[in-house]
N, C-alpha and C. Protein backbone atom coordinates (compact mmCIF):
# COMPACT_ATOMS: atom_id res chain seq x y z
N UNK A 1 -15.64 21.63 -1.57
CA UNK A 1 -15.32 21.80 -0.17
C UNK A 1 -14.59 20.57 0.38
N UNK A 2 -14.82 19.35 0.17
CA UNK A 2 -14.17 18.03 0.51
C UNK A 2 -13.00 18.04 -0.19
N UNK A 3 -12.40 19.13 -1.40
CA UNK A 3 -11.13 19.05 -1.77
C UNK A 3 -10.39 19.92 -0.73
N UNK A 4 -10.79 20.80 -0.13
CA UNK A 4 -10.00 21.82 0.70
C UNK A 4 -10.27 21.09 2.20
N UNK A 5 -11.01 20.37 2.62
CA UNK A 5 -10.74 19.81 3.95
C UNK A 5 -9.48 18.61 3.99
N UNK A 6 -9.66 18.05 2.65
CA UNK A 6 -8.86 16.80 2.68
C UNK A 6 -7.47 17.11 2.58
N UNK A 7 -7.24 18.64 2.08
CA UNK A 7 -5.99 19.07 1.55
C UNK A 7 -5.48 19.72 2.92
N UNK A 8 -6.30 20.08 3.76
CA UNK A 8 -5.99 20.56 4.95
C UNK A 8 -5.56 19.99 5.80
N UNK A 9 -6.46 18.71 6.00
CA UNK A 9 -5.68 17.23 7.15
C UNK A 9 -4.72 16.34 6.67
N UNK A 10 -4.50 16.94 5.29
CA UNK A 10 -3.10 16.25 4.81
C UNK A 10 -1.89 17.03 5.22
N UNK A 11 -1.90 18.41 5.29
CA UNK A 11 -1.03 19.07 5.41
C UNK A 11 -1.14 19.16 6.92
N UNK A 12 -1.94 19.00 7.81
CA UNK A 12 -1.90 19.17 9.19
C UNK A 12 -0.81 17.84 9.72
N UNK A 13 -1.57 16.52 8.74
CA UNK A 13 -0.38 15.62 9.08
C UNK A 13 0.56 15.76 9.21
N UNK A 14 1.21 16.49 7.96
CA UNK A 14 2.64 16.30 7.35
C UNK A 14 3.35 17.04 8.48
N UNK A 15 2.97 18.88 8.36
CA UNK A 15 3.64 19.62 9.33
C UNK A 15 3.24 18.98 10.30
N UNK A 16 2.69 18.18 11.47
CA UNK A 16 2.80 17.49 12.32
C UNK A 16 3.67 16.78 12.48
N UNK A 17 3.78 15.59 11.80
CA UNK A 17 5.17 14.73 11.43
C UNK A 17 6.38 15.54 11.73
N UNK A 18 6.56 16.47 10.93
CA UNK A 18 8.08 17.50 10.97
C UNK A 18 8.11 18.50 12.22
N UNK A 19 7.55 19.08 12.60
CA UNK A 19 7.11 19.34 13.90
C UNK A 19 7.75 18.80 14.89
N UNK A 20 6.72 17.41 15.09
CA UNK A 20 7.00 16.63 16.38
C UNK A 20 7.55 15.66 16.15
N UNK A 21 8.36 15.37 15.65
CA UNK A 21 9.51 14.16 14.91
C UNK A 21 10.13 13.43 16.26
N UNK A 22 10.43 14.26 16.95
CA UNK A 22 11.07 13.21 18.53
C UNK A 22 10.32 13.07 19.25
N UNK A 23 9.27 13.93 18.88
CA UNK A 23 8.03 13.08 20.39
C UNK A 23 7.36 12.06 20.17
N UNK A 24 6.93 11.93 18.49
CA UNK A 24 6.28 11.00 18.27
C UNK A 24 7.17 9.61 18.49
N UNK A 25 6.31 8.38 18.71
CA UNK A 25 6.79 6.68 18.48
C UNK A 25 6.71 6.29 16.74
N UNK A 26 6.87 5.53 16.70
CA UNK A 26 6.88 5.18 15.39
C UNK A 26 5.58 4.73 15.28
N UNK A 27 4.82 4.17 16.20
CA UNK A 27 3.01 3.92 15.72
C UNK A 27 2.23 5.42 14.99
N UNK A 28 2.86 5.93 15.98
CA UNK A 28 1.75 7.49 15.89
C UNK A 28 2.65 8.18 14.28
N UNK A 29 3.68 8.00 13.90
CA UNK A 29 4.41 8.42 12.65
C UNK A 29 4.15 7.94 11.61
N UNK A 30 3.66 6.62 11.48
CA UNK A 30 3.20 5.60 10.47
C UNK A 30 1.75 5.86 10.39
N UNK A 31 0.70 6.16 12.03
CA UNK A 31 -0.50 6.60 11.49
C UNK A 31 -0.48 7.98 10.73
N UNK A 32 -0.19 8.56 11.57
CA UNK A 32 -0.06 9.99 10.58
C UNK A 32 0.37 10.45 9.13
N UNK A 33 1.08 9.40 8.79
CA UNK A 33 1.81 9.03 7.70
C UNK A 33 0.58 8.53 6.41
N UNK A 34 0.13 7.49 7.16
CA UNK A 34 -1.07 6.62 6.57
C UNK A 34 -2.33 8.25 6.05
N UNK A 35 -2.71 8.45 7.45
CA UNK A 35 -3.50 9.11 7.15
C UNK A 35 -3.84 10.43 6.23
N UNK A 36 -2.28 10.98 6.26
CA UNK A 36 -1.94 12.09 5.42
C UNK A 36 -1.59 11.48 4.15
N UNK A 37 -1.11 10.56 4.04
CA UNK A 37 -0.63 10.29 2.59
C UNK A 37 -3.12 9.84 1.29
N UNK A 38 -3.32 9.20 2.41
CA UNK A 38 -4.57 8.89 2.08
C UNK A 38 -5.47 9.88 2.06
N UNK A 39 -5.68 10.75 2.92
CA UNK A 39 -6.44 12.09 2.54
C UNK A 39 -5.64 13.12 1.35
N UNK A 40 -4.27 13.24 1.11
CA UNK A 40 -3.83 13.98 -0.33
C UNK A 40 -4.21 13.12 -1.33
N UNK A 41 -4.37 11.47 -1.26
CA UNK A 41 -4.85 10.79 -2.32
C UNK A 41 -5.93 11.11 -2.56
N UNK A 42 -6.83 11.20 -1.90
CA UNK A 42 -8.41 11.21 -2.44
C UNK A 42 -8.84 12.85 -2.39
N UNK A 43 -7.64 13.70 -2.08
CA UNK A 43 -8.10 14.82 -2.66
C UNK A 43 -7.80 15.02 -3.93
N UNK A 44 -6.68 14.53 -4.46
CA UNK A 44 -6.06 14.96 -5.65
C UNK A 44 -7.26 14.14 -6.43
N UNK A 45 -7.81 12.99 -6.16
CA UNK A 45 -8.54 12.17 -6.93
C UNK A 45 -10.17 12.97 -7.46
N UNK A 46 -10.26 13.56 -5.88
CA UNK A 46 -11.68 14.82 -6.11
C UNK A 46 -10.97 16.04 -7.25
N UNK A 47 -9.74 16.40 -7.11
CA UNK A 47 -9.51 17.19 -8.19
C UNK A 47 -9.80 16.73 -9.59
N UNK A 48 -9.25 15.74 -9.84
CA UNK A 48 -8.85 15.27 -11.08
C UNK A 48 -10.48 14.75 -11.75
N UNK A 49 -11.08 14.84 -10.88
CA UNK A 49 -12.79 14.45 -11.10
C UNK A 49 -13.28 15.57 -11.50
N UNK A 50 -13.01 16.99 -10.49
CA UNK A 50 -13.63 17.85 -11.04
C UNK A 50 -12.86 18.90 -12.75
N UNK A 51 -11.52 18.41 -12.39
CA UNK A 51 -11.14 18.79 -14.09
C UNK A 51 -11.97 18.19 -14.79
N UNK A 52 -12.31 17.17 -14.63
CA UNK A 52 -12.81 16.34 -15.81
C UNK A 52 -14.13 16.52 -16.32
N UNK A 53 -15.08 17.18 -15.05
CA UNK A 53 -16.11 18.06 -14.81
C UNK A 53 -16.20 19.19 -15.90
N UNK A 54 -14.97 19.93 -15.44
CA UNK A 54 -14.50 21.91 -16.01
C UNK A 54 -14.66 21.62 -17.50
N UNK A 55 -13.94 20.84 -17.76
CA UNK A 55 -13.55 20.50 -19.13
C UNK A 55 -14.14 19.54 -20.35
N UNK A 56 -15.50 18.79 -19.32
CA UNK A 56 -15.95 18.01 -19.95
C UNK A 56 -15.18 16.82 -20.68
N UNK A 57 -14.62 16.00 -20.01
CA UNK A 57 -14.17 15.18 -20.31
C UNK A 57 -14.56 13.95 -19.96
N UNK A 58 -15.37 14.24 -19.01
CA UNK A 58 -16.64 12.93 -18.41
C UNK A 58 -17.62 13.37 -17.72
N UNK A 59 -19.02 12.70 -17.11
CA UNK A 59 -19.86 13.70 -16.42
C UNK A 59 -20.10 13.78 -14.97
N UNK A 60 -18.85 13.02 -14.95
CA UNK A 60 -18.43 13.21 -13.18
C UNK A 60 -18.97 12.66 -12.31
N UNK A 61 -19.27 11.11 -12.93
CA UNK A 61 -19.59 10.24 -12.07
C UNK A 61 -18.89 9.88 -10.44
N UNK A 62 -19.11 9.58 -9.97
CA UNK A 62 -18.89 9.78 -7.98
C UNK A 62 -17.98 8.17 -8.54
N UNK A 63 -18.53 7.18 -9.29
CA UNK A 63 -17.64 5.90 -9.33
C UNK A 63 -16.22 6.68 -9.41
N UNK A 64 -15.73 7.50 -10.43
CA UNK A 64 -14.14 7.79 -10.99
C UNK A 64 -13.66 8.55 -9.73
N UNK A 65 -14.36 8.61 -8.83
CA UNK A 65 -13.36 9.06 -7.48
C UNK A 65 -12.69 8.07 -6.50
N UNK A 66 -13.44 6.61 -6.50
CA UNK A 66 -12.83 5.56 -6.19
C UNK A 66 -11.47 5.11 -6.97
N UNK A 67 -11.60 5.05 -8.40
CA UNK A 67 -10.79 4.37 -8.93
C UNK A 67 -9.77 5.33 -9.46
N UNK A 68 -9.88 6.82 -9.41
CA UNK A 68 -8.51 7.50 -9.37
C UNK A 68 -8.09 7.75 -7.82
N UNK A 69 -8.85 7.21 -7.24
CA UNK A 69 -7.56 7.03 -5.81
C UNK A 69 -6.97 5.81 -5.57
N UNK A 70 -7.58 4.93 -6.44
CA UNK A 70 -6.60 3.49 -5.97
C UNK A 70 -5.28 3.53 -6.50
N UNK A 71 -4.80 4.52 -7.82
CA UNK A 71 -4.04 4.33 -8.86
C UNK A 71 -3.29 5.97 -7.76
N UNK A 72 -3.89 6.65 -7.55
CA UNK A 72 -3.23 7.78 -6.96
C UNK A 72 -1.97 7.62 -5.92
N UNK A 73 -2.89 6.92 -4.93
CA UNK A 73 -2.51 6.39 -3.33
C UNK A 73 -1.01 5.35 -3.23
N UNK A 74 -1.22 4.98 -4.30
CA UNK A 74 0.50 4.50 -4.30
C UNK A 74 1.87 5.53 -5.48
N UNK A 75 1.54 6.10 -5.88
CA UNK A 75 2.16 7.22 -6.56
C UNK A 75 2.44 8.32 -4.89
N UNK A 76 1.19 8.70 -4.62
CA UNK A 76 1.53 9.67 -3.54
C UNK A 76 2.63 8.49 -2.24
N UNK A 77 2.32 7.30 -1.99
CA UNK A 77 3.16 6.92 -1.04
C UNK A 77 4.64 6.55 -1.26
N UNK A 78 4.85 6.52 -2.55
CA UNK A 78 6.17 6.25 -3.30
C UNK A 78 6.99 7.39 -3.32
N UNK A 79 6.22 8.66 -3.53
CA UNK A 79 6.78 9.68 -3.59
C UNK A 79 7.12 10.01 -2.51
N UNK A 80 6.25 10.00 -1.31
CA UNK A 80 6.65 10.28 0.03
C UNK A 80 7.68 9.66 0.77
N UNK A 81 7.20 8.13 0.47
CA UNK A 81 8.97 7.56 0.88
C UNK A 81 10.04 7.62 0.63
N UNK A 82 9.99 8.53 -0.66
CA UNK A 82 11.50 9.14 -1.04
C UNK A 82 11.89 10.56 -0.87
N UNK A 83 11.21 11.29 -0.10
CA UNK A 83 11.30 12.35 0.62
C UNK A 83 11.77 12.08 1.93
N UNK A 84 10.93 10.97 2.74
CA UNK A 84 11.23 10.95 4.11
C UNK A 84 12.85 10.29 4.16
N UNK A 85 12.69 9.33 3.23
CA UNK A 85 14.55 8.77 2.69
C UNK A 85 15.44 9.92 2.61
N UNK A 86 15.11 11.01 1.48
CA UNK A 86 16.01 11.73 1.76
C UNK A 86 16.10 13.08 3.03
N UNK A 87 15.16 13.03 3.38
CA UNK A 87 14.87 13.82 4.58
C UNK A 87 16.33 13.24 5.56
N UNK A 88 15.87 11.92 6.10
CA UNK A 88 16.89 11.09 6.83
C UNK A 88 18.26 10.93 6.89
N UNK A 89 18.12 10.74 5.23
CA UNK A 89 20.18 10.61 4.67
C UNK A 89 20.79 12.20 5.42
N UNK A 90 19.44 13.72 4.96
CA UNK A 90 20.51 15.08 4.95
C UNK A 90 20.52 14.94 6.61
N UNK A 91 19.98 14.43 7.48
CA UNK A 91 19.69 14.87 9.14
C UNK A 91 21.18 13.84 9.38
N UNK A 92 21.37 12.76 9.16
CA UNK A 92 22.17 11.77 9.27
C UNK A 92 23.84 12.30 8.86
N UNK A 93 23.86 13.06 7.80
CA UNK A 93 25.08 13.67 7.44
C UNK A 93 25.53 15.08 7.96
């Protein structure tokens, strides 16, 4: 259930962001930003815990949900900044 809430206020972010793109300031774009990029991290991280669960590949200790989001959370923000980059360049041309 904490994978489908987290996946939900990530995506509430995002379509928020795209949404309200001129109303927001840049504080409220960067939180939202923050916050959505960090709740898809630690959902994907609850996923990748519970594969590991399905499949027996570990016994699903609560520690490996910390430390596949530290390694997650900059993959997901790297990726995102090169979306919102190219988001920018196609609005700009």
């Amino acid at each position: 259930m904490h994978f489908v809430i987290n996946v939900f206020v990530a995506g509430v972010c995002f379509i928020s962001l795209i949404l309200f793109k001129e109303i927001f300031n840049k504080i409220m774009k960067v939180l939202l930003s923050v916050v959505g990029c960090g709740t898809l991290s630690y959902a994907l991280s609850i996923l990748i815990k519970k594969c590991g669960e399905w499949f027996g590949c570990w016994s699903g200790d609560a520690k490996y949900i910390f430390s596949n989001f530290l390694w997650i959370l900059p993959i997901v923000l790297v990726v995102y900044i090169i979306i919102c980059f190219i988001i920018t360049k196609r609005n700009k041309a």
